[in-house]
C-alpha atoms as a PDB file:
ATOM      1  CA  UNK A   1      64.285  71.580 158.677  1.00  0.00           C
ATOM      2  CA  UNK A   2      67.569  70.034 158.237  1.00  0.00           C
ATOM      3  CA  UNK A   3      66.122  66.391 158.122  1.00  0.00           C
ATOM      4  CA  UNK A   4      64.157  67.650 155.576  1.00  0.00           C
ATOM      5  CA  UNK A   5      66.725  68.871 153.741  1.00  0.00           C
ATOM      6  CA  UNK A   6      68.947  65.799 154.289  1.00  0.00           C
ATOM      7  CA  UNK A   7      66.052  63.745 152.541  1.00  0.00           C
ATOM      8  CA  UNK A   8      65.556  65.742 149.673  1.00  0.00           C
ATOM      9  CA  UNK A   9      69.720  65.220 149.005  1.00  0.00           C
ATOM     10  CA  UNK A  10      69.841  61.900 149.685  1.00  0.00           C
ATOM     11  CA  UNK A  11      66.200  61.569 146.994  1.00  0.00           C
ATOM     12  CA  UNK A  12      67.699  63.362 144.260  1.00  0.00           C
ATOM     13  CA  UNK A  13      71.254  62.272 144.624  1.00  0.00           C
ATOM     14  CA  UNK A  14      70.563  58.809 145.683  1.00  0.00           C
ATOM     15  CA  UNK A  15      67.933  58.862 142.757  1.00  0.00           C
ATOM     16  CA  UNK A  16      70.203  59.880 140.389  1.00  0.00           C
ATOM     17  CA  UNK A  17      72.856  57.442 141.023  1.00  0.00           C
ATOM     18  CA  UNK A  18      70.715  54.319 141.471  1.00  0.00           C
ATOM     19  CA  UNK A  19      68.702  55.324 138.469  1.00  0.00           C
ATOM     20  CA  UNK A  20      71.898  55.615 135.729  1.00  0.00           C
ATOM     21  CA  UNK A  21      73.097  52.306 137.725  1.00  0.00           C
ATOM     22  CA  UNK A  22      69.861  50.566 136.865  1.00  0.00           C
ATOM     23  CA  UNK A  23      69.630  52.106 133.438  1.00  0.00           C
ATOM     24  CA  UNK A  24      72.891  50.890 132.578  1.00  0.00           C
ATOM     25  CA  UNK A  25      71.970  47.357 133.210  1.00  0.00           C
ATOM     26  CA  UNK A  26      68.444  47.803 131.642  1.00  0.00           C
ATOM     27  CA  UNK A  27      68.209  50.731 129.450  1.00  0.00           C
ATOM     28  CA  UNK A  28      71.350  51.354 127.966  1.00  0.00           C
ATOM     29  CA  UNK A  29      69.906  52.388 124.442  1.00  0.00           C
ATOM     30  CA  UNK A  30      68.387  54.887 125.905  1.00  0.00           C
ATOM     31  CA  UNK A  31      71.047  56.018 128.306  1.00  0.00           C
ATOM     32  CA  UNK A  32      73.528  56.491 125.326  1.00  0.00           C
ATOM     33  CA  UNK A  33      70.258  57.948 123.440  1.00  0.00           C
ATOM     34  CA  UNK A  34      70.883  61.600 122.755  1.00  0.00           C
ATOM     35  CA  UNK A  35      67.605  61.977 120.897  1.00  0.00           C
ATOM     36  CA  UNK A  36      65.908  61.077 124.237  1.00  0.00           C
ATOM     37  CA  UNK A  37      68.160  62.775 126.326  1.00  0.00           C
ATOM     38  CA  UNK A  38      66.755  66.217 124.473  1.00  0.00           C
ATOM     39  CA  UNK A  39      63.413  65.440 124.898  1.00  0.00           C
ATOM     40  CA  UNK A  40      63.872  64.718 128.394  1.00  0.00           C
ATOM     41  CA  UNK A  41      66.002  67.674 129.324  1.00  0.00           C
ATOM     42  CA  UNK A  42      63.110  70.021 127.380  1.00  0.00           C
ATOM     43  CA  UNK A  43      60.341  68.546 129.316  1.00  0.00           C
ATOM     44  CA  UNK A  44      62.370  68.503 132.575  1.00  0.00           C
ATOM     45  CA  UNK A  45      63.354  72.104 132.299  1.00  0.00           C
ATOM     46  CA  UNK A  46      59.950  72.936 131.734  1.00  0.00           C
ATOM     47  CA  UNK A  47      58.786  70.931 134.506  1.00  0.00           C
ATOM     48  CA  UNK A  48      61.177  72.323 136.903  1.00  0.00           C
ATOM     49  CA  UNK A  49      60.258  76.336 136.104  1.00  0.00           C
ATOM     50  CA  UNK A  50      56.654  75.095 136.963  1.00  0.00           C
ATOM     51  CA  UNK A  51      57.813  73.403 140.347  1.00  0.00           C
ATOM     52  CA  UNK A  52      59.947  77.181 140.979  1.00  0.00           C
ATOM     53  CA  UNK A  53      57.185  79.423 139.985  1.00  0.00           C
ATOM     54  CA  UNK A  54      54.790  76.945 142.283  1.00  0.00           C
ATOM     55  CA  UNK A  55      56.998  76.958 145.431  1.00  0.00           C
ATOM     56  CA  UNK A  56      57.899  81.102 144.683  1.00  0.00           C
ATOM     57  CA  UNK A  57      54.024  82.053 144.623  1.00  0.00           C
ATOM     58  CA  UNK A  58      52.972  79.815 147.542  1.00  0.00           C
ATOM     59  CA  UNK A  59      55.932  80.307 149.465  1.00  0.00           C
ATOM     60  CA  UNK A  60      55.108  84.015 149.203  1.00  0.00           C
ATOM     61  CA  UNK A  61      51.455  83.854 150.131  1.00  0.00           C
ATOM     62  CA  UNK A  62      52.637  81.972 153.188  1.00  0.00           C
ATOM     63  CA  UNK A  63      55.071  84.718 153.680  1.00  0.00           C
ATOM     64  CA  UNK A  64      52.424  87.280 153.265  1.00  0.00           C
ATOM     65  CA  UNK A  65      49.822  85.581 155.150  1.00  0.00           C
ATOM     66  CA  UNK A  66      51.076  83.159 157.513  1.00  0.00           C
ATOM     67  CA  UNK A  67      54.005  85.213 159.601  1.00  0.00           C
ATOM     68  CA  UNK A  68      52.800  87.577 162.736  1.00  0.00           C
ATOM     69  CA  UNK A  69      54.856  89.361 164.929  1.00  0.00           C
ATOM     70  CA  UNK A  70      59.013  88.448 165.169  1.00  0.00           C
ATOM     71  CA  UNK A  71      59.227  84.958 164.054  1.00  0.00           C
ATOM     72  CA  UNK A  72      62.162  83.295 162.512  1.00  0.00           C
ATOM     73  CA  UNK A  73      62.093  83.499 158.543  1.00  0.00           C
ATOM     74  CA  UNK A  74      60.387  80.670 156.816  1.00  0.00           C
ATOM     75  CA  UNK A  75      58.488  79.875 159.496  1.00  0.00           C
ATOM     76  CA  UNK A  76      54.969  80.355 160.219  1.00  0.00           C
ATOM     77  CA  UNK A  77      52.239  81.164 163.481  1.00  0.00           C
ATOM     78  CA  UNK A  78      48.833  81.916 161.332  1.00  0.00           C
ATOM     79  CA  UNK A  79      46.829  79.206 159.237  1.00  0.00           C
ATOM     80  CA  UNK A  80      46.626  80.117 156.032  1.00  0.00           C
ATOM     81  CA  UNK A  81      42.943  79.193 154.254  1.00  0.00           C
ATOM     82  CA  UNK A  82      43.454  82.001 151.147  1.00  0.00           C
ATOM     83  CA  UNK A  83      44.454  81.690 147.919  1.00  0.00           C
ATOM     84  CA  UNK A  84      45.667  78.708 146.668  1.00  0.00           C
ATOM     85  CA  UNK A  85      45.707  77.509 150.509  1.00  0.00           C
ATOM     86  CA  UNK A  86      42.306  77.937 149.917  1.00  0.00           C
ATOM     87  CA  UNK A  87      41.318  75.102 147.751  1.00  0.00           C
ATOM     88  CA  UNK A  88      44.078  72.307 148.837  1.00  0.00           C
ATOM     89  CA  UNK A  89      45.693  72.487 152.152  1.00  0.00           C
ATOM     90  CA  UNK A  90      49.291  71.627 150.628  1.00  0.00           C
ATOM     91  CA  UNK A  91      49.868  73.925 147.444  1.00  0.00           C
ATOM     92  CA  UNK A  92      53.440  74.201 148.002  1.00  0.00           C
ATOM     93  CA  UNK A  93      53.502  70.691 148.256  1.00  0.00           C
ATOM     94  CA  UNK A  94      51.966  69.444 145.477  1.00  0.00           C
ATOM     95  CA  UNK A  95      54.460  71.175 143.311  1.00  0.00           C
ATOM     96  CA  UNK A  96      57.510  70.034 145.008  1.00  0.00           C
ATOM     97  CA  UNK A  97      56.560  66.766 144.671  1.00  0.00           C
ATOM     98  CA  UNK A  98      57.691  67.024 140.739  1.00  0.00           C
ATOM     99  CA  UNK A  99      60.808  68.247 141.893  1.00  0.00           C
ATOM    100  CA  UNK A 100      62.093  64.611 141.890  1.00  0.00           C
ATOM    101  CA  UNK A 101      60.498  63.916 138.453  1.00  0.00           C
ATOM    102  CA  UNK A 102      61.590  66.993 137.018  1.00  0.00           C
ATOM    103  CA  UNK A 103      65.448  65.892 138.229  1.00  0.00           C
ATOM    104  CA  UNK A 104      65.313  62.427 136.708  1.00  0.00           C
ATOM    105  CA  UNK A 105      63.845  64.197 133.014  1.00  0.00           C
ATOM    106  CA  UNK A 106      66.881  66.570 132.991  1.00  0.00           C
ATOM    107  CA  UNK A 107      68.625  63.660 133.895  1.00  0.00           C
ATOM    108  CA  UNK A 108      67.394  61.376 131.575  1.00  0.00           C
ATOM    109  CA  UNK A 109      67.604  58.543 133.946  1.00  0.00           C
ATOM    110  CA  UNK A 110      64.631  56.024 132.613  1.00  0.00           C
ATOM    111  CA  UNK A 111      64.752  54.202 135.589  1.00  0.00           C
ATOM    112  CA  UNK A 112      64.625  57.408 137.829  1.00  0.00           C
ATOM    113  CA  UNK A 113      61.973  58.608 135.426  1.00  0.00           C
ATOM    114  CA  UNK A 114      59.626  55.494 135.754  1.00  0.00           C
ATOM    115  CA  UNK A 115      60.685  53.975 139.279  1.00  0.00           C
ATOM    116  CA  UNK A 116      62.810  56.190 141.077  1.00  0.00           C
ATOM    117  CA  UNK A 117      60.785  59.426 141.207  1.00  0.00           C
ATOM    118  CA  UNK A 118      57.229  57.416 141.164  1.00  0.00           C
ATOM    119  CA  UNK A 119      58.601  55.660 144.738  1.00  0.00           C
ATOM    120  CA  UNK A 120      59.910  59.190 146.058  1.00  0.00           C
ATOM    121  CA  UNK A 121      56.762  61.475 145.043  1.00  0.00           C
ATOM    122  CA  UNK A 122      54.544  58.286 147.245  1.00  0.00           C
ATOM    123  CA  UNK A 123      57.132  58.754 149.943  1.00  0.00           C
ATOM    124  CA  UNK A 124      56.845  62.504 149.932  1.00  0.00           C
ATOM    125  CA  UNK A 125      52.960  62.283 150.124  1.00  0.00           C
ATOM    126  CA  UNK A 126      53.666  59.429 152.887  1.00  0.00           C
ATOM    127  CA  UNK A 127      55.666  62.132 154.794  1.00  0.00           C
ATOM    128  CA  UNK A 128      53.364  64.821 154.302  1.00  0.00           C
ATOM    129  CA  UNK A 129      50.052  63.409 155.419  1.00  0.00           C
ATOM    130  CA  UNK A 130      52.477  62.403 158.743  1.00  0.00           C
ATOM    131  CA  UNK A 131      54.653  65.018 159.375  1.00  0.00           C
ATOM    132  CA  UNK A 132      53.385  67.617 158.041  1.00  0.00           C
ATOM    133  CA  UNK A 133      50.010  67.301 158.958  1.00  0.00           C
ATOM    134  CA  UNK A 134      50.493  66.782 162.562  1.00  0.00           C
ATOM    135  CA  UNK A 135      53.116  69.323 163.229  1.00  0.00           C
ATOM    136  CA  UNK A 136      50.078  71.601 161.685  1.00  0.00           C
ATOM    137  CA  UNK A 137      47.669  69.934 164.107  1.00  0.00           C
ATOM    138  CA  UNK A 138      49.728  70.665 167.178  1.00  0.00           C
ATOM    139  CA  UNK A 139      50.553  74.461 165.422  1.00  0.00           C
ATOM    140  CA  UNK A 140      47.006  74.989 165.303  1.00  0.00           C
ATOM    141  CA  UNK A 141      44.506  72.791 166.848  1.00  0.00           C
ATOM    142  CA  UNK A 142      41.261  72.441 166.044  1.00  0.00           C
ATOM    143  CA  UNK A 143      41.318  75.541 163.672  1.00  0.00           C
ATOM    144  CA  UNK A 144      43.568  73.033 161.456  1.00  0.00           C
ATOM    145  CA  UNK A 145      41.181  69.675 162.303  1.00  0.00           C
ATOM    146  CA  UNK A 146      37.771  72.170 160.850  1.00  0.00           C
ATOM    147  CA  UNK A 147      40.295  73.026 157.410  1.00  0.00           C
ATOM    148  CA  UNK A 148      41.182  69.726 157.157  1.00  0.00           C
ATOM    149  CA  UNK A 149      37.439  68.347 157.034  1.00  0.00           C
ATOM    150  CA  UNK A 150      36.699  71.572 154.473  1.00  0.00           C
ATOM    151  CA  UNK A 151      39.897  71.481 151.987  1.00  0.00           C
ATOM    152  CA  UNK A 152      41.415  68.391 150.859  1.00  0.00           C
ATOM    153  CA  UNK A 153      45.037  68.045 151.057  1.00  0.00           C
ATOM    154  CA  UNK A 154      45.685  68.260 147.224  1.00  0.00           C
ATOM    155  CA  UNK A 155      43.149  69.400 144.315  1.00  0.00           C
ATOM    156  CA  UNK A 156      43.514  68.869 140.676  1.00  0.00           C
ATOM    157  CA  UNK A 157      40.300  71.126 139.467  1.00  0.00           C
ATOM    158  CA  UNK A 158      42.200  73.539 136.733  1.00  0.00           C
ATOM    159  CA  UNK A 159      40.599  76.128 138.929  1.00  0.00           C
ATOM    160  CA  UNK A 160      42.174  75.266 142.091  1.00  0.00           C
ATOM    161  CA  UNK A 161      45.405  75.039 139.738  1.00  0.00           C
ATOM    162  CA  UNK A 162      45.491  77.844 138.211  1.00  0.00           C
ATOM    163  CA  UNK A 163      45.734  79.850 141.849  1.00  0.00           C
ATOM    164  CA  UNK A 164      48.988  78.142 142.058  1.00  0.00           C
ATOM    165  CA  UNK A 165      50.254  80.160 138.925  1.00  0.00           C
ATOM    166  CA  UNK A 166      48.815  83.443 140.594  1.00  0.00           C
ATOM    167  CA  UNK A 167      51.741  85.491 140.792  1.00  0.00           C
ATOM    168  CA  UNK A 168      52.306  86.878 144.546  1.00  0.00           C
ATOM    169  CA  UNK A 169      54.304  89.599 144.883  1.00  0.00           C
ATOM    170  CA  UNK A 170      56.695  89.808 147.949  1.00  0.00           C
ATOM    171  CA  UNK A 171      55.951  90.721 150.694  1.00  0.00           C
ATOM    172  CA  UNK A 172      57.402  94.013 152.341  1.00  0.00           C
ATOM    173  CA  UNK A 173      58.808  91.810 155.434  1.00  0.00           C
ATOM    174  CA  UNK A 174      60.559  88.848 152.653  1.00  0.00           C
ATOM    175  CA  UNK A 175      61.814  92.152 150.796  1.00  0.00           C
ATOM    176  CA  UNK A 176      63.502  93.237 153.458  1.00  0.00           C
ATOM    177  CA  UNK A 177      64.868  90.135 154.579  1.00  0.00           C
ATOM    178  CA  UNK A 178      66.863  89.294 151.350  1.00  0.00           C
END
């Protein structure tokens, strides 16, 4: 957890920094732009509250679903195939991997926008398919091996989408716990 945490720091600070660097050699129209810097702020705003209201509403299902018996908070001893878990294995996921995007818009790095957060979201999928996917396998076996041949890892069908808006109220055990 706390490498995790370490990377997403060193992504969106790093990113940051690197991207008003480069934009200052590059794009420095833009970077002393304040027309674009509204339109990016808007868009990243907007962009964030969909990567919060993503990670809240899967974050709860796994909450809800995923937790049995008196395990540590936020983590998990029951595969989770409902919901939005049931159309893409990594809902949660797939929505924080515009957290980097939605950083450079408020930003209004260009270079974070277009190269930056492009390179960190392929990184992020890199570390998913390898860490995350084999810390599930040894969590769960074969149960996990059978969902990963029946659910792909991401899915873009506005269906399979829209579960990821599906507000999920807490549960009675994440109530309690805040």
């Amino acid at each position: 957890m706390a490498f995790r945490l370490m990377m997403w720091v060193v992504m969106l600070v790093g990113g940051g920094a690197l991207g008003y660097w480069l934009d200052w050699r590059l794009f420095r129209s833009l970077l002393l732009s304040p027309f674009f810097h509204v339109i990016t702020l808007v868009i990243g705003l907007l962009l964030l509250r969909m990567v919060i209201i993503v990670s809240r509403n899967t974050g709860r299902l796994l909450a809800r679903l995923g937790r049995e018996g008196d395990i540590p908070r936020m983590e998990t001893n029951k595969l989770v195939t409902e919901g939005a878990y049931g159309c893409m294995r990594h809902p949660m996921h797939l929505g924080l991997l515009f957290f980097p995007l939605a950083v450079a818009l408020i930003l209004g790095s260009v270079s974070f926008i277009l190269i930056i957060a492009p390179l960190e979201m392929v990184l992020m999928v890199i570390m998913i398919k390898t860490l995350e996917e084999a810390e599930a396998i040894r969590k769960f076996g074969d149960a996990y091996r059978e969902y990963q041949r029946r659910v792909p890892m991401f899915n873009f069908s506005p269906a399979c989408l829209k579960q990821l808006l599906v507000e999920v109220p807490p549960s009675s055990d994440s109530a309690s716990q805040t």
